[in-house]
Protein backbone atom coordinates (compact mmCIF):
# COMPACT_ATOMS: atom_id res chain seq x y z
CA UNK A 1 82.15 81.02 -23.19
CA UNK A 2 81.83 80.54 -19.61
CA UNK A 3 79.31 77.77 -18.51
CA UNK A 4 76.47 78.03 -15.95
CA UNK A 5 76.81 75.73 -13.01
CA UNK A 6 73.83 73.51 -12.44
CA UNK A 7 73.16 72.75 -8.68
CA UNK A 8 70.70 70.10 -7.27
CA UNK A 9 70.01 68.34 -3.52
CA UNK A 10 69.76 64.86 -3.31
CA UNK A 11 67.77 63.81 0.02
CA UNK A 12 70.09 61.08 0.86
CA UNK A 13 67.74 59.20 3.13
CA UNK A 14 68.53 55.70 3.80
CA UNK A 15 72.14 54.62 2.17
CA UNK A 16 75.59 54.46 3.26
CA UNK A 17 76.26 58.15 3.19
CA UNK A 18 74.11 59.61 5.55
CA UNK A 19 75.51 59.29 9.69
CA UNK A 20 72.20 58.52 11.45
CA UNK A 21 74.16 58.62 14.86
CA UNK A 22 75.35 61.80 14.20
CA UNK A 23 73.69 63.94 17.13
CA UNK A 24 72.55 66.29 14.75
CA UNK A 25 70.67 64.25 12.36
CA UNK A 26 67.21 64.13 12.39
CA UNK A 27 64.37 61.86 10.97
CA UNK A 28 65.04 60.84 7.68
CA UNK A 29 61.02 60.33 7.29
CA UNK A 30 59.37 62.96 9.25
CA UNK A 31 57.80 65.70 6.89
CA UNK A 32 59.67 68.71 8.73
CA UNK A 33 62.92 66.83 7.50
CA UNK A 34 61.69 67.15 4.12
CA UNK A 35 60.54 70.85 4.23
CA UNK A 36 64.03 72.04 6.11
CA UNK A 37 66.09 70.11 3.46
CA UNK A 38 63.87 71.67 0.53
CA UNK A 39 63.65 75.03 1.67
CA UNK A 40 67.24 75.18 2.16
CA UNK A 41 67.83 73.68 -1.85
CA UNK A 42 65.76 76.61 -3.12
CA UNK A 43 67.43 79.40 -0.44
CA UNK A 44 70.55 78.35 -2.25
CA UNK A 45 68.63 78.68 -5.94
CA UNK A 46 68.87 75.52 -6.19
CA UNK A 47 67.25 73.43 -10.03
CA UNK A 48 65.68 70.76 -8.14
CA UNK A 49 65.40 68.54 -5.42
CA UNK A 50 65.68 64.89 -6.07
CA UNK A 51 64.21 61.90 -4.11
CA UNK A 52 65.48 58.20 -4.93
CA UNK A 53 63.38 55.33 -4.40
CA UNK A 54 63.72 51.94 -3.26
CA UNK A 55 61.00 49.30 -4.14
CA UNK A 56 62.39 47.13 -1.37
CA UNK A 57 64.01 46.98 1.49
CA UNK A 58 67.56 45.38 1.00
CA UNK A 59 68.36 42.71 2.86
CA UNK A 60 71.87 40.88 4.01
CA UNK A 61 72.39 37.58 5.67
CA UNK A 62 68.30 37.45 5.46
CA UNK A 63 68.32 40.63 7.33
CA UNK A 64 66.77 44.09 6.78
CA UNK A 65 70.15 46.21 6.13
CA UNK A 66 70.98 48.19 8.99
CA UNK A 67 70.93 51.43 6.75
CA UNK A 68 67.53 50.70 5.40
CA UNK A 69 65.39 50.63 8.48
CA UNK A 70 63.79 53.66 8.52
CA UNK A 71 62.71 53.05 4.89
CA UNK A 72 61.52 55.30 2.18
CA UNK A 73 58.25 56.77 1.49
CA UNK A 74 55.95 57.00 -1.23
CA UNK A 75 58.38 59.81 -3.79
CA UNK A 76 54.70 61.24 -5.34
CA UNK A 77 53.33 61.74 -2.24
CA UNK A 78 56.47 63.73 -0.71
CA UNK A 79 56.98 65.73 -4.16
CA UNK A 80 53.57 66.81 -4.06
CA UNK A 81 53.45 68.00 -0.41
CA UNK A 82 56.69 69.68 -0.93
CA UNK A 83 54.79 71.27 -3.59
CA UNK A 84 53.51 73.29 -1.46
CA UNK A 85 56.00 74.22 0.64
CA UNK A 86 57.72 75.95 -1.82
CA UNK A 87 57.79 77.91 -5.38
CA UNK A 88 60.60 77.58 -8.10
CA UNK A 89 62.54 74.62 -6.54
CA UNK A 90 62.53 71.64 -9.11
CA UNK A 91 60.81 68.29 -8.16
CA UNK A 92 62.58 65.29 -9.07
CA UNK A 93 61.70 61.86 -8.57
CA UNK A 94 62.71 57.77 -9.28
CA UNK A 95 59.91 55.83 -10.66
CA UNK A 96 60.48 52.77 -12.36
CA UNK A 97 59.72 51.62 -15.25
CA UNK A 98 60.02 47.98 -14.60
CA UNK A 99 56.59 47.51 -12.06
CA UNK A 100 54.68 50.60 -13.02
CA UNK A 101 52.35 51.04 -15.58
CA UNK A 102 52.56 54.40 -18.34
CA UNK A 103 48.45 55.61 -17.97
CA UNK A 104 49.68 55.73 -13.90
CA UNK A 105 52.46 57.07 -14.01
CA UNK A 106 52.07 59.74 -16.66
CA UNK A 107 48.65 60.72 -14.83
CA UNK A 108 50.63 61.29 -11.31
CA UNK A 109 53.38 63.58 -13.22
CA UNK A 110 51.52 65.57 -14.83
CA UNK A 111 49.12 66.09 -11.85
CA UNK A 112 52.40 66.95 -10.16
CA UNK A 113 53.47 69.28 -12.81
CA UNK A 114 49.97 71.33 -12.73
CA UNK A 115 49.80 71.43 -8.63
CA UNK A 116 53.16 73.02 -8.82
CA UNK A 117 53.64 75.21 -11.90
CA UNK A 118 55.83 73.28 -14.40
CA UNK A 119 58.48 71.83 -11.74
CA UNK A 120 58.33 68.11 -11.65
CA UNK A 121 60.93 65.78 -13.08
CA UNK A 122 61.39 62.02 -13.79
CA UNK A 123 64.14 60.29 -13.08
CA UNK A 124 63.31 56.92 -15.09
CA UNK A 125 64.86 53.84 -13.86
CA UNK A 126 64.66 50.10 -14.32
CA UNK A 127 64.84 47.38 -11.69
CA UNK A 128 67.32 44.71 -12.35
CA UNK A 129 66.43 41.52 -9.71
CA UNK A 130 63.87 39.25 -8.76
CA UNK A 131 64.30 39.76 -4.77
CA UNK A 132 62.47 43.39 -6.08
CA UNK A 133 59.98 41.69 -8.15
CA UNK A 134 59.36 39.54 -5.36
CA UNK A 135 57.00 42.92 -4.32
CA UNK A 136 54.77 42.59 -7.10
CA UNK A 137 52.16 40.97 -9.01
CA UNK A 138 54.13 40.00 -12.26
CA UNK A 139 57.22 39.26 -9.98
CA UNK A 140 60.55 38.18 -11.33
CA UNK A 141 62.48 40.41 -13.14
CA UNK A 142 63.57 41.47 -16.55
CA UNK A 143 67.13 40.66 -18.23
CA UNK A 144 69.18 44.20 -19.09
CA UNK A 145 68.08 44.18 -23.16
CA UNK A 146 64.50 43.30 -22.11
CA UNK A 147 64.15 46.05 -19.34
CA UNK A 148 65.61 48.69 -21.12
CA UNK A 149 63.53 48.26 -24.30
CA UNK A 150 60.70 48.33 -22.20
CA UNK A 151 61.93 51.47 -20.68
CA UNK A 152 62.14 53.17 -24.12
CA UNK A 153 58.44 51.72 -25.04
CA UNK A 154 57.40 52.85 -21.34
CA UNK A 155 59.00 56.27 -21.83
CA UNK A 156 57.43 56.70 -25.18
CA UNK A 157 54.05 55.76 -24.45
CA UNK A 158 54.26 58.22 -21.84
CA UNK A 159 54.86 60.88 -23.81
CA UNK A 160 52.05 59.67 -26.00
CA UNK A 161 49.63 60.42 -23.04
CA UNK A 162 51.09 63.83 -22.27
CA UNK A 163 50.73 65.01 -25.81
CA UNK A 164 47.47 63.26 -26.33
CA UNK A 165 46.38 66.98 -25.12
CA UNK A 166 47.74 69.70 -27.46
CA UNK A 167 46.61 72.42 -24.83
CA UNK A 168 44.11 74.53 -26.68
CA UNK A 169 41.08 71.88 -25.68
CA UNK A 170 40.12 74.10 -22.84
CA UNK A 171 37.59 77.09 -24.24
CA UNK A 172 35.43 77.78 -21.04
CA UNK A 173 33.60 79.84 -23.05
CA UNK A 174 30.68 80.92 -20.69
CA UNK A 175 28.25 83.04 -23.68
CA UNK A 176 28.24 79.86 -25.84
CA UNK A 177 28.37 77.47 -22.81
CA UNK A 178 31.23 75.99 -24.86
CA UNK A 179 34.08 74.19 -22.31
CA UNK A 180 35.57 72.21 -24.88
CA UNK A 181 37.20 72.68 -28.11
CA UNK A 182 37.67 68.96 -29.04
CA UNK A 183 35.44 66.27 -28.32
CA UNK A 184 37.95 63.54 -27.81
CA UNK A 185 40.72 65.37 -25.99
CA UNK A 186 43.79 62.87 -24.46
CA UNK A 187 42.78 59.96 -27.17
CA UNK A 188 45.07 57.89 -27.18
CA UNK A 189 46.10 53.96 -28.00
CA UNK A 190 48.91 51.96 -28.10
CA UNK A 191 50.01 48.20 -29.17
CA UNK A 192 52.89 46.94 -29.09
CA UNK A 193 54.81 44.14 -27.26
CA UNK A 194 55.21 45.38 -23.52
CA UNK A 195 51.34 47.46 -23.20
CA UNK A 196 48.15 46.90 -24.97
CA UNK A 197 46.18 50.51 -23.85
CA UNK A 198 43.39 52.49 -25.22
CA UNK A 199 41.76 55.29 -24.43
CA UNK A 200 41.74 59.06 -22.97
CA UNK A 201 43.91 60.74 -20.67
CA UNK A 202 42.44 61.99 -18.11
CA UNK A 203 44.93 65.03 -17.52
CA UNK A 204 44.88 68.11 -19.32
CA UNK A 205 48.34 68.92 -20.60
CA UNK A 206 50.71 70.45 -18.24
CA UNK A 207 53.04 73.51 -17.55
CA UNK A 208 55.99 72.01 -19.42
CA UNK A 209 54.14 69.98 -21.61
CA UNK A 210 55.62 66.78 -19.73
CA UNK A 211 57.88 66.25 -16.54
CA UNK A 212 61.98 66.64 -17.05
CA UNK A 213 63.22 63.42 -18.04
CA UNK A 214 66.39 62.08 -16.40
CA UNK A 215 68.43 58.84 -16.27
CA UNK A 216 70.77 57.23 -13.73
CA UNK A 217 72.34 54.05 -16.21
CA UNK A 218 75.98 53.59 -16.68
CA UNK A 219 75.85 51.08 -18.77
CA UNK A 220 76.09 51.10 -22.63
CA UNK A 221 72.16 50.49 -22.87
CA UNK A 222 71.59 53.29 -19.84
CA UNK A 223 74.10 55.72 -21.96
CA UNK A 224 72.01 55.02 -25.17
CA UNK A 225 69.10 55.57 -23.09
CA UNK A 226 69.67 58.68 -22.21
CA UNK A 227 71.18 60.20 -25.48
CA UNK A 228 67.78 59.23 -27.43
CA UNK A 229 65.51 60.26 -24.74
CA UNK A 230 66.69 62.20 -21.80
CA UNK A 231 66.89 65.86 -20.88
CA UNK A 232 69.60 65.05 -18.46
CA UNK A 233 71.55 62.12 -17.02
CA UNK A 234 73.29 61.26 -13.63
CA UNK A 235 76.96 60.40 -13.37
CA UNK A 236 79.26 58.34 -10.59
CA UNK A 237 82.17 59.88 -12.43
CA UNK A 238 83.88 61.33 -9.78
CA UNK A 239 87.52 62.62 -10.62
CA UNK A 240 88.29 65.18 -13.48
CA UNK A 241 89.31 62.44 -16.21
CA UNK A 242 86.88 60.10 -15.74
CA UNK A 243 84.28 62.81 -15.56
CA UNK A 244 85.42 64.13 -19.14
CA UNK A 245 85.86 60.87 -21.01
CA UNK A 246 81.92 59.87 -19.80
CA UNK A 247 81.05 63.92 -20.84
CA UNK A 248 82.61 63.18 -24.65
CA UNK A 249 81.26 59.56 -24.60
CA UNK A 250 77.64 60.40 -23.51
CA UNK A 251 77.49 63.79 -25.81
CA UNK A 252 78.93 62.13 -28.69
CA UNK A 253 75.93 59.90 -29.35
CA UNK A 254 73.55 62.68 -29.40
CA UNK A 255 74.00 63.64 -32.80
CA UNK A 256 72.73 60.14 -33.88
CA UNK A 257 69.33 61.33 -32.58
CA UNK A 258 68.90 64.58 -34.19
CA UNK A 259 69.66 66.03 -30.94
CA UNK A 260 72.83 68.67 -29.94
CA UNK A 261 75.21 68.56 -26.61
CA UNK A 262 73.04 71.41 -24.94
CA UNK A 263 70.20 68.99 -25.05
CA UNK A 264 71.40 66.57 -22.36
CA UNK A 265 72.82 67.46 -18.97
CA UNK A 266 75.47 65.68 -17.35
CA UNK A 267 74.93 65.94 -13.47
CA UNK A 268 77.18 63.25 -11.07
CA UNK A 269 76.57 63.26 -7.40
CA UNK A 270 78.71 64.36 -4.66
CA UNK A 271 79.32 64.79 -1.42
CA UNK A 272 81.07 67.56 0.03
CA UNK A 273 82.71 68.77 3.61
CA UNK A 274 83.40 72.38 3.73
CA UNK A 275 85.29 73.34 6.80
CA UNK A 276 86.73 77.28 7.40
CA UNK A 277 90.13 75.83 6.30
CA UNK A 278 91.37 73.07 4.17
CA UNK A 279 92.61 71.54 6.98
CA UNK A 280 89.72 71.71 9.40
CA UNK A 281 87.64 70.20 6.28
CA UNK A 282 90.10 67.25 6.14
CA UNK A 283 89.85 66.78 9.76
CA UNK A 284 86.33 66.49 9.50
CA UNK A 285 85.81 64.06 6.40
CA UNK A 286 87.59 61.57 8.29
CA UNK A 287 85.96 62.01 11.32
CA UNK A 288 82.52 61.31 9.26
CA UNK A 289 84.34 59.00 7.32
CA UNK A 290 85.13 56.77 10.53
CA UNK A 291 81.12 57.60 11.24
CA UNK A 292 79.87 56.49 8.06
CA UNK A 293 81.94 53.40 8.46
CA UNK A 294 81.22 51.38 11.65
CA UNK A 295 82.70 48.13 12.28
CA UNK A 296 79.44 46.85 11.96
CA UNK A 297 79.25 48.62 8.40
CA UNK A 298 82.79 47.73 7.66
CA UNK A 299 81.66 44.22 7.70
CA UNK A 300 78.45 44.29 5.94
CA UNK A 301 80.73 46.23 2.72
CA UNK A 302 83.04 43.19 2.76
CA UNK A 303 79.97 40.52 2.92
CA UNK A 304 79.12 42.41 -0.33
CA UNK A 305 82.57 41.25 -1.96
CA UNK A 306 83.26 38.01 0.35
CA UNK A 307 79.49 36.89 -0.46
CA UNK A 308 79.26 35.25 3.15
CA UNK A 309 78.79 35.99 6.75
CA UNK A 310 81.42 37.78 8.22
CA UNK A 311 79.61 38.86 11.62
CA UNK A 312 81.61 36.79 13.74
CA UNK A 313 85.20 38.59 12.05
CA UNK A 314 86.16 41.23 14.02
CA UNK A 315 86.41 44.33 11.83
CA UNK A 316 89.70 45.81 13.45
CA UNK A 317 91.63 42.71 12.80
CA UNK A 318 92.60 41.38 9.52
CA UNK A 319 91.19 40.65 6.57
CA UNK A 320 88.87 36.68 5.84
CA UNK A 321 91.43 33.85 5.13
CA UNK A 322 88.92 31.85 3.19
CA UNK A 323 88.23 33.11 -0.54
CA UNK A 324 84.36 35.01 -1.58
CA UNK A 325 82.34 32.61 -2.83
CA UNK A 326 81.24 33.07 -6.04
CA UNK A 327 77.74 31.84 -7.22
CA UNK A 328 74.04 33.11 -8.62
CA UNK A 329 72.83 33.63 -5.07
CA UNK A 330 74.02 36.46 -2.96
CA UNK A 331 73.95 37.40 0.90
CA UNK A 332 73.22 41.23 -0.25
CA UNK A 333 69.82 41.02 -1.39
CA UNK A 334 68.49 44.08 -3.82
CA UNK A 335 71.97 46.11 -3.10
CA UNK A 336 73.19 47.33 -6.54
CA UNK A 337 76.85 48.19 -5.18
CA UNK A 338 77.28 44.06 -5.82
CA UNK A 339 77.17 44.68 -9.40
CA UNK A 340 80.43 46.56 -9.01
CA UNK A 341 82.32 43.50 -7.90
CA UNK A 342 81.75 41.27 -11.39
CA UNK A 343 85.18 39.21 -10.26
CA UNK A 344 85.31 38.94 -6.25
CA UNK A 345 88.45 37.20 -6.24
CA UNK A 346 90.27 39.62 -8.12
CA UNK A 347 88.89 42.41 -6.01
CA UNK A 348 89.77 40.23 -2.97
CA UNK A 349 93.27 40.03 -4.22
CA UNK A 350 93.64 43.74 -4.81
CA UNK A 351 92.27 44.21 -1.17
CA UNK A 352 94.71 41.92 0.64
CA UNK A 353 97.80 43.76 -1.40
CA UNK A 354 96.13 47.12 -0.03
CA UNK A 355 95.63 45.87 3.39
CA UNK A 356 99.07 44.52 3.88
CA UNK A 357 101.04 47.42 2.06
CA UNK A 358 99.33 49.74 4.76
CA UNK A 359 98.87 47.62 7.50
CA UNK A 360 95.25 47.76 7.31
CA UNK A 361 92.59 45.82 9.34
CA UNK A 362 88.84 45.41 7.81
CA UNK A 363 87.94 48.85 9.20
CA UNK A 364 90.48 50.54 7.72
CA UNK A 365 90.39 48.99 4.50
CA UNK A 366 86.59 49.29 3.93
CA UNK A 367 87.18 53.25 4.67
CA UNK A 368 89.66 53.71 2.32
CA UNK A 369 88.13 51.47 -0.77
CA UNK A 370 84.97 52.66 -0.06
CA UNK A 371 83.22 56.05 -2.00
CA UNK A 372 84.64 59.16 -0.17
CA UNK A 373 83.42 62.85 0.25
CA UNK A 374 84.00 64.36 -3.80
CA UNK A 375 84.50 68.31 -2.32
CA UNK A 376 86.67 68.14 1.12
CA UNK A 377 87.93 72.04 2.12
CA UNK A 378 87.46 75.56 2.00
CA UNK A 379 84.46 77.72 0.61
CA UNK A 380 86.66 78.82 -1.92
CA UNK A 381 88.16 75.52 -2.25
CA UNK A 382 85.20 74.06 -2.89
CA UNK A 383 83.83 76.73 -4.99
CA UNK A 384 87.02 76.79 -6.99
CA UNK A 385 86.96 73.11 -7.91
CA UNK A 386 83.16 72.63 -8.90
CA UNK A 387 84.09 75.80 -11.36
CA UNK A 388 86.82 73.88 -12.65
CA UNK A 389 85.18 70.97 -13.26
CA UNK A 390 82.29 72.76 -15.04
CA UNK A 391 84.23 74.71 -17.04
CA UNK A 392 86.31 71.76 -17.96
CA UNK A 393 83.58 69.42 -19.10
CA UNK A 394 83.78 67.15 -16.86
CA UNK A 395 80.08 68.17 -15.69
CA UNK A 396 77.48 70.91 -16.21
CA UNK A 397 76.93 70.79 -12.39
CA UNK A 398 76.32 68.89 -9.41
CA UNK A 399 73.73 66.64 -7.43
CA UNK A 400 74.83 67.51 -4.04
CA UNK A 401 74.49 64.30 -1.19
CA UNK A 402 75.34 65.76 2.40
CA UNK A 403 75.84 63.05 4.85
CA UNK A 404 73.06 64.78 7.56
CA UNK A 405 69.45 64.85 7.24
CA UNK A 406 68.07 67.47 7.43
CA UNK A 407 70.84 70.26 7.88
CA UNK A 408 73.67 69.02 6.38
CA UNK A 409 72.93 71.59 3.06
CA UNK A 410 73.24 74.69 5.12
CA UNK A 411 76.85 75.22 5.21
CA UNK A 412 76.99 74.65 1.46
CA UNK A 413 74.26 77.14 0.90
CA UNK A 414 75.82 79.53 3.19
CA UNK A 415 78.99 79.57 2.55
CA UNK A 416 79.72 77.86 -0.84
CA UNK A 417 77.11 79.40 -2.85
CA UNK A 418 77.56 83.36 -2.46
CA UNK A 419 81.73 82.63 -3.66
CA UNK A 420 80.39 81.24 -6.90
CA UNK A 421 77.13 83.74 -7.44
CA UNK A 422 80.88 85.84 -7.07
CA UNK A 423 82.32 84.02 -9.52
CA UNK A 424 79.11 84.56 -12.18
CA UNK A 425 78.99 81.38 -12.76
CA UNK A 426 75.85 80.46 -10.84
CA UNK A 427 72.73 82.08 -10.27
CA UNK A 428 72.03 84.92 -8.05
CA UNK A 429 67.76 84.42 -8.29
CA UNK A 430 65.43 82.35 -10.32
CA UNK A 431 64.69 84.02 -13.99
CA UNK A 432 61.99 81.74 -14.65
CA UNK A 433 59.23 79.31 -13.16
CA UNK A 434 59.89 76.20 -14.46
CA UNK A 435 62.35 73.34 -14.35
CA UNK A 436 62.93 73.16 -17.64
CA UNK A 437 63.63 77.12 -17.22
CA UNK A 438 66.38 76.17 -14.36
CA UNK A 439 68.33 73.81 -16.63
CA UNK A 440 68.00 76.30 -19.46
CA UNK A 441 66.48 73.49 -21.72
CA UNK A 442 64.05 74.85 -24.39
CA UNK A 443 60.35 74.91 -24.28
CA UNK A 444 58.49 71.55 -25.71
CA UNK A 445 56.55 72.99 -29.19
């Protein structure tokens, strides 16, 4: 049976993607931004748009990081504006679940979900350092067991809240003068060891009952996570192997919790370059590549490996003599990318062998080791892969990441989208008005 490709747009904002200096990027904060970008993602019949969040501002060498200083606002109050701005497109958005609290949070999504129709999602995330906490009352921060069972007990006393109203409360039944059904509608109270609540919810249930529920975790807890509780989950699996190995893993462990494989969708991001040949689009992913990769850049992505202050290196000459140093504190504050390095001397090692097989300087190197564009070529090369992948179970679709804010969807839309509508694989209009409609997930009872 031939599979449905899932599309979504991920307003990349502020991270190492996007090409500020690019003359035709715009504001990456300025509301038109976020209405072009949007507009475009449902033009193209698009499942959602999702916004990220950052709690902080990362830092490096004690400095605000050069690709966070526009920073990021407030994800309800952009979701609900875009609201309004448009009609079937998805809303998805990162809270956490780490420096939030459930009556708050489940209040704001399903307010979102009413103002527009049954289309707002959750991406539910935890927050794994202190330099974050640093933001907030309780400060500190949470070890990986600890933050994750509070994410469960966070998630599930969410859904508590949403379901404390069954959705028949409402008569407004002007003869008898009768507006509610149930006295007590939204009761609700939980104990346990993370929240100590009581009392009603003050939000009548929603269009889809509560938001979409996604998760972003890799790890075995985050993989857990999201096979017990999540209606979809987002990948950094980029090539066709890896992609089907985390597809069988992540599936696998649904059956554990009652659940079956068209319960969960499996949704990496990537970026894309689509040029009117294969060979212009190569062209151009390395020009942006070289633009999304400064020297200054270059040697803030080595920093993160190095763990020291490279500024005064000069990023087309070779790579550090000295070793990273290796210790608790870092130079890249809140950055999660350091995570990836768990041993910086072996990673140093691999990079020297790289850099003096090819003859690489810092630049260079950083360009090549770094993330690169997933979909580089043709409309129909481009359309022909994402099939393939699909089809293959390596996905169920796609979070697309341009590298320009706010027109770098267009040429996907335009010329990307019609060849697979073509191909029947992806939708040629909305069928119904919700997100959980989009994604084809059933209706909550």
């Amino acid at each position: 049976m031939t599979k449905q490709v899932h599309l979504a747009a991920h307003f990349p904002g502020v991270n190492n993607t996007t090409v500020w200096s690019d003359p035709a990027s715009g504001s990456q904060i300025d509301f038109s931004s976020f209405v072009h970008f949007a507009q475009t993602a449902e033009r193209g019949k698009f499942d959602f748009l999702f916004l990220a969040e950052g709690l902080r501002l990362r830092e490096q060498n004690g400095a605000i990081y050069d690709l966070d200083v526009v920073g990021r606002p407030d994800t309800f109050t952009v979701l609900a504006a875009l609201g309004a701005v448009t009609d079937r497109l998805g809303l998805t958005g990162t809270i956490n679940s780490t420096f939030n609290e459930p009556f708050e949070v489940a209040r704001q999504f399903a307010s979102l979900d009413h103002l527009t129709g049954g289309r707002a999602a959750w991406n539910v995330v935890t927050s794994w350092d202190a330099f974050t906490g640093e933001n907030f009352r309780r400060g500190g921060f949470l070890p990986q067991d600890q933050r994750y069972e509070r994410a469960r007990t966070f998630l599930q006393t969410t859904w508590e809240l949403f379901d404390s109203w069954r959705g028949d409360e409402v008569v407004a039944d002007e003869e008898s003068g009768v507006f509610l059904r149930d006295p007590h509608p939204g009761a609700f109270a939980r104990t346990d060891a993370h929240f100590d609540i009581a009392g009603q919810f003050s939000v009548p249930r929603s269009p889809q009952g509560r938001p979409v529920v996604f998760q972003a975790g890799d790890s075995e807890e985050g993989r857990e996570f999201a096979a017990s509780s999540a209606d979809a989950i987002f990948s950094r699996h980029a090539t066709k192997e890896a992609g089907q190995a985390f597809y069988r893993d992540v599936k696998g462990r649904l059956g554990k919790h009652g659940r079956t494989p068209d319960q969960l969708l499996i949704l990496p991001a990537a970026t894309f370059v689509v040029g009117d040949t294969d060979a212009e689009a190569a062209e151009l992913a390395h020009e942006i590549r070289r633009q999304q990769v400064s020297g200054q850049t270059a040697l803030r992505f080595l920093e993160q490996v190095w763990n020291r202050d490279l500024s005064d290196y000069d990023p087309d000459g070779p790579l550090p003599d000295v070793d990273p140093l290796v210790g608790e504190t870092h130079v890249a504050q809140g950055r999660a990318q350091v995570r990836m390095y768990r041993d910086p001397l072996a990673t140093a090692r691999q990079w020297r062998e790289l850099a003096a097989e090819k003859g690489y300087s810092i630049r260079e190197l950083m360009i090549e080791v770094q993330s690169r564009q997933s979909f580089v070529g043709s409309p129909q090369t481009v359309a022909a892969e994402i099939d393939d992948l699909v089809q293959s179970d390596a996905s169920d679709g796609f979070i697309l990441v341009p590298h320009l804010v706010p027109g770098g969807l267009d040429p996907f839309v335009d010329a990307v989208v019609p060849l697979l509508q073509e191909r029947g694989v992806f939708r040629a209009d909305y069928e119904g008005t919700t997100l959980r409609d989009h994604l084809g997930l059933a209706p909550l009872p």
